[in-house]
C-alpha atoms as a PDB file:
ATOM      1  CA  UNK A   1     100.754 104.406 113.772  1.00  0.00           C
ATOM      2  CA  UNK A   2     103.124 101.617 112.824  1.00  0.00           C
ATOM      3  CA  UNK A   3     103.366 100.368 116.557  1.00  0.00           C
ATOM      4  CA  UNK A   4      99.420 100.415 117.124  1.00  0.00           C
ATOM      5  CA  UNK A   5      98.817  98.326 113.993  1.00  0.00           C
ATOM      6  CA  UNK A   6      96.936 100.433 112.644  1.00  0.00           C
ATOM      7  CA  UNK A   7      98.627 100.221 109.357  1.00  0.00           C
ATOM      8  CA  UNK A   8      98.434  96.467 107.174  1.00  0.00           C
ATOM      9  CA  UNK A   9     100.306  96.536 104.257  1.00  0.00           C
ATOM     10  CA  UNK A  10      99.962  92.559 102.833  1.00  0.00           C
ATOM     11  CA  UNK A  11     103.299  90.535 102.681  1.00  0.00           C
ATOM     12  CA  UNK A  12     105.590  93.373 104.580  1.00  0.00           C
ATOM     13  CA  UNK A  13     106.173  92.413 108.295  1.00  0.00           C
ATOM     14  CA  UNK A  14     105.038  96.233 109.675  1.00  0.00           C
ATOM     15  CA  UNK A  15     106.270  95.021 113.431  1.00  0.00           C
ATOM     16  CA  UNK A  16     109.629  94.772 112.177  1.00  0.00           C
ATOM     17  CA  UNK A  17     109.396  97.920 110.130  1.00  0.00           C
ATOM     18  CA  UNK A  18     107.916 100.186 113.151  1.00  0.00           C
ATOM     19  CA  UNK A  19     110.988  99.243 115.099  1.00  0.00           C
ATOM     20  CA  UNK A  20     113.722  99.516 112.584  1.00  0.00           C
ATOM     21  CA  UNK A  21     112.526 103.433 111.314  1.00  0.00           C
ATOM     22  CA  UNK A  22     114.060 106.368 113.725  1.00  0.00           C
ATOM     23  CA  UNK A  23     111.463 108.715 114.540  1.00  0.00           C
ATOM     24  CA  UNK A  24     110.465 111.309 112.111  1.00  0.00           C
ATOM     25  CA  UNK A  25     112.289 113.781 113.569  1.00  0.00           C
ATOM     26  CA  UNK A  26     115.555 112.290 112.846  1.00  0.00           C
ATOM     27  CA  UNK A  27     114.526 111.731 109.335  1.00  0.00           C
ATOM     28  CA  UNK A  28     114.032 115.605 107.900  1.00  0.00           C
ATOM     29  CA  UNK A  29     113.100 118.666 109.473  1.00  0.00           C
ATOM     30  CA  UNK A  30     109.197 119.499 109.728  1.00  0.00           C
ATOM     31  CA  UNK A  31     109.406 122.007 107.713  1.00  0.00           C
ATOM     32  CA  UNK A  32     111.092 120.099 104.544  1.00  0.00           C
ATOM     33  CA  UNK A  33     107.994 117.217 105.499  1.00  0.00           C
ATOM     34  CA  UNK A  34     105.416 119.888 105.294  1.00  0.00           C
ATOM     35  CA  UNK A  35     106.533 121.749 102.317  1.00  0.00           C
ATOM     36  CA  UNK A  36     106.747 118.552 100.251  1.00  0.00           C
ATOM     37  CA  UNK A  37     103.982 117.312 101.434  1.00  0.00           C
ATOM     38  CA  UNK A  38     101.599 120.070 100.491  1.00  0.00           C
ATOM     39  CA  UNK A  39     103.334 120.881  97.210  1.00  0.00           C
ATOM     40  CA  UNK A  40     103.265 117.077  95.854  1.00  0.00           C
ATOM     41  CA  UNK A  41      99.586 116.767  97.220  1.00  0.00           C
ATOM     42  CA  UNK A  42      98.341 119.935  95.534  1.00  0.00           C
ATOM     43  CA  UNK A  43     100.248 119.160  92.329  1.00  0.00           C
ATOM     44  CA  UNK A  44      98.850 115.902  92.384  1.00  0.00           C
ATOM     45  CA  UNK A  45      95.462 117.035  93.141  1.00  0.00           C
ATOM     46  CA  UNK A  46      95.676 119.475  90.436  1.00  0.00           C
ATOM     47  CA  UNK A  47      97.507 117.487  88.045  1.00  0.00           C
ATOM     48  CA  UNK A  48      94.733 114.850  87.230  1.00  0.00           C
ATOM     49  CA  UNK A  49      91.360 114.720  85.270  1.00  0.00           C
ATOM     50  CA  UNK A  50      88.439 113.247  86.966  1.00  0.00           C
ATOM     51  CA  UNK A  51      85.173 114.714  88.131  1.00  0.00           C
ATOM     52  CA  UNK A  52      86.678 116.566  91.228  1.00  0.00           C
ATOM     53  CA  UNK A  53      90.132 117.842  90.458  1.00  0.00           C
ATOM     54  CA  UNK A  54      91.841 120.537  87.618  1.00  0.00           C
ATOM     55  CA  UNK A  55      93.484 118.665  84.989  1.00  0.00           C
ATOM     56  CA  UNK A  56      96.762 121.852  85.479  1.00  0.00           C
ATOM     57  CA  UNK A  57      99.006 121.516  82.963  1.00  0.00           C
ATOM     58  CA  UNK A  58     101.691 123.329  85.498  1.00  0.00           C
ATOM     59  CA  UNK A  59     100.930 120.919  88.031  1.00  0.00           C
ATOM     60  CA  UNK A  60     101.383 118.299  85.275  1.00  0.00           C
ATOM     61  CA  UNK A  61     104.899 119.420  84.368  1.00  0.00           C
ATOM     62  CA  UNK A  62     105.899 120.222  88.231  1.00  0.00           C
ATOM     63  CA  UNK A  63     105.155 116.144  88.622  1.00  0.00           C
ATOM     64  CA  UNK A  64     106.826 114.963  85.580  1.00  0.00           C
ATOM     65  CA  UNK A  65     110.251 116.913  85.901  1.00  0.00           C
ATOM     66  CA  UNK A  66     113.095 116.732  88.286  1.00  0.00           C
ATOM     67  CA  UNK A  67     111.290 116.954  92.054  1.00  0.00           C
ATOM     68  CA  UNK A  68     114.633 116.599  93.499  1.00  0.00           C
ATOM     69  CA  UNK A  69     116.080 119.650  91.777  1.00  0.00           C
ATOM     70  CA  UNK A  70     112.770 121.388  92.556  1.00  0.00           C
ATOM     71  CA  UNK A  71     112.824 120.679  96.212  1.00  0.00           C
ATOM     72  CA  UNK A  72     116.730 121.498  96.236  1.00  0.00           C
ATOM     73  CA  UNK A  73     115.959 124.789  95.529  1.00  0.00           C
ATOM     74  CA  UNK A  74     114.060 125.121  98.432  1.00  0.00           C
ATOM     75  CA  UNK A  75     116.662 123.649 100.388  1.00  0.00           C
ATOM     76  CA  UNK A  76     114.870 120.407 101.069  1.00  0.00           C
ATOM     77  CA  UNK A  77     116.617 117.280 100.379  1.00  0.00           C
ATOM     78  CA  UNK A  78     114.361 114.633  98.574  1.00  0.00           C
ATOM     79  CA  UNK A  79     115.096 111.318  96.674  1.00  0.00           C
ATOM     80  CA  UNK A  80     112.280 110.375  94.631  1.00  0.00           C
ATOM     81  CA  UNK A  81     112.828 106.615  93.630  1.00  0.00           C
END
């Protein structure tokens, strides 16, 4: 998506950035991308208060504690910044 310009982001040269990232596959394994990816979705999903989503306390606590460690345990490696 970078290198069909499909993605703007204001003051960040995306040309540059589309060639300088490897391809996902060099980045993680699928697996570790999907996991995290549906776990920190949900969690978000079910971690806020609005008209359409759950207001979890779990999911709450699962974003507000150490993701890293929580991932590790699955044996995915992620740096949240």
């Amino acid at each position: 998506m970078w290198e069909t310009g499909a993605i703007s982001v204001p003051g960040a040269d995306v040309t540059a950035l589309a060639k300088s990232t490897p391809p996902f596959s060099e980045l993680c394994p699928n697996w570790h991308a999907t996991e995290t990816l549906q776990a920190l979705c949900l969690a978000h999903m079910d971690a806020h208060l609005d008209a359409h989503l759950k207001d979890n306390s779990a999911a709450c606590a699962f974003l507000d504690h150490d993701l890293d460690r929580a991932f590790a345990a699955r044996g995915i490696d992620l740096q949240v910044a």
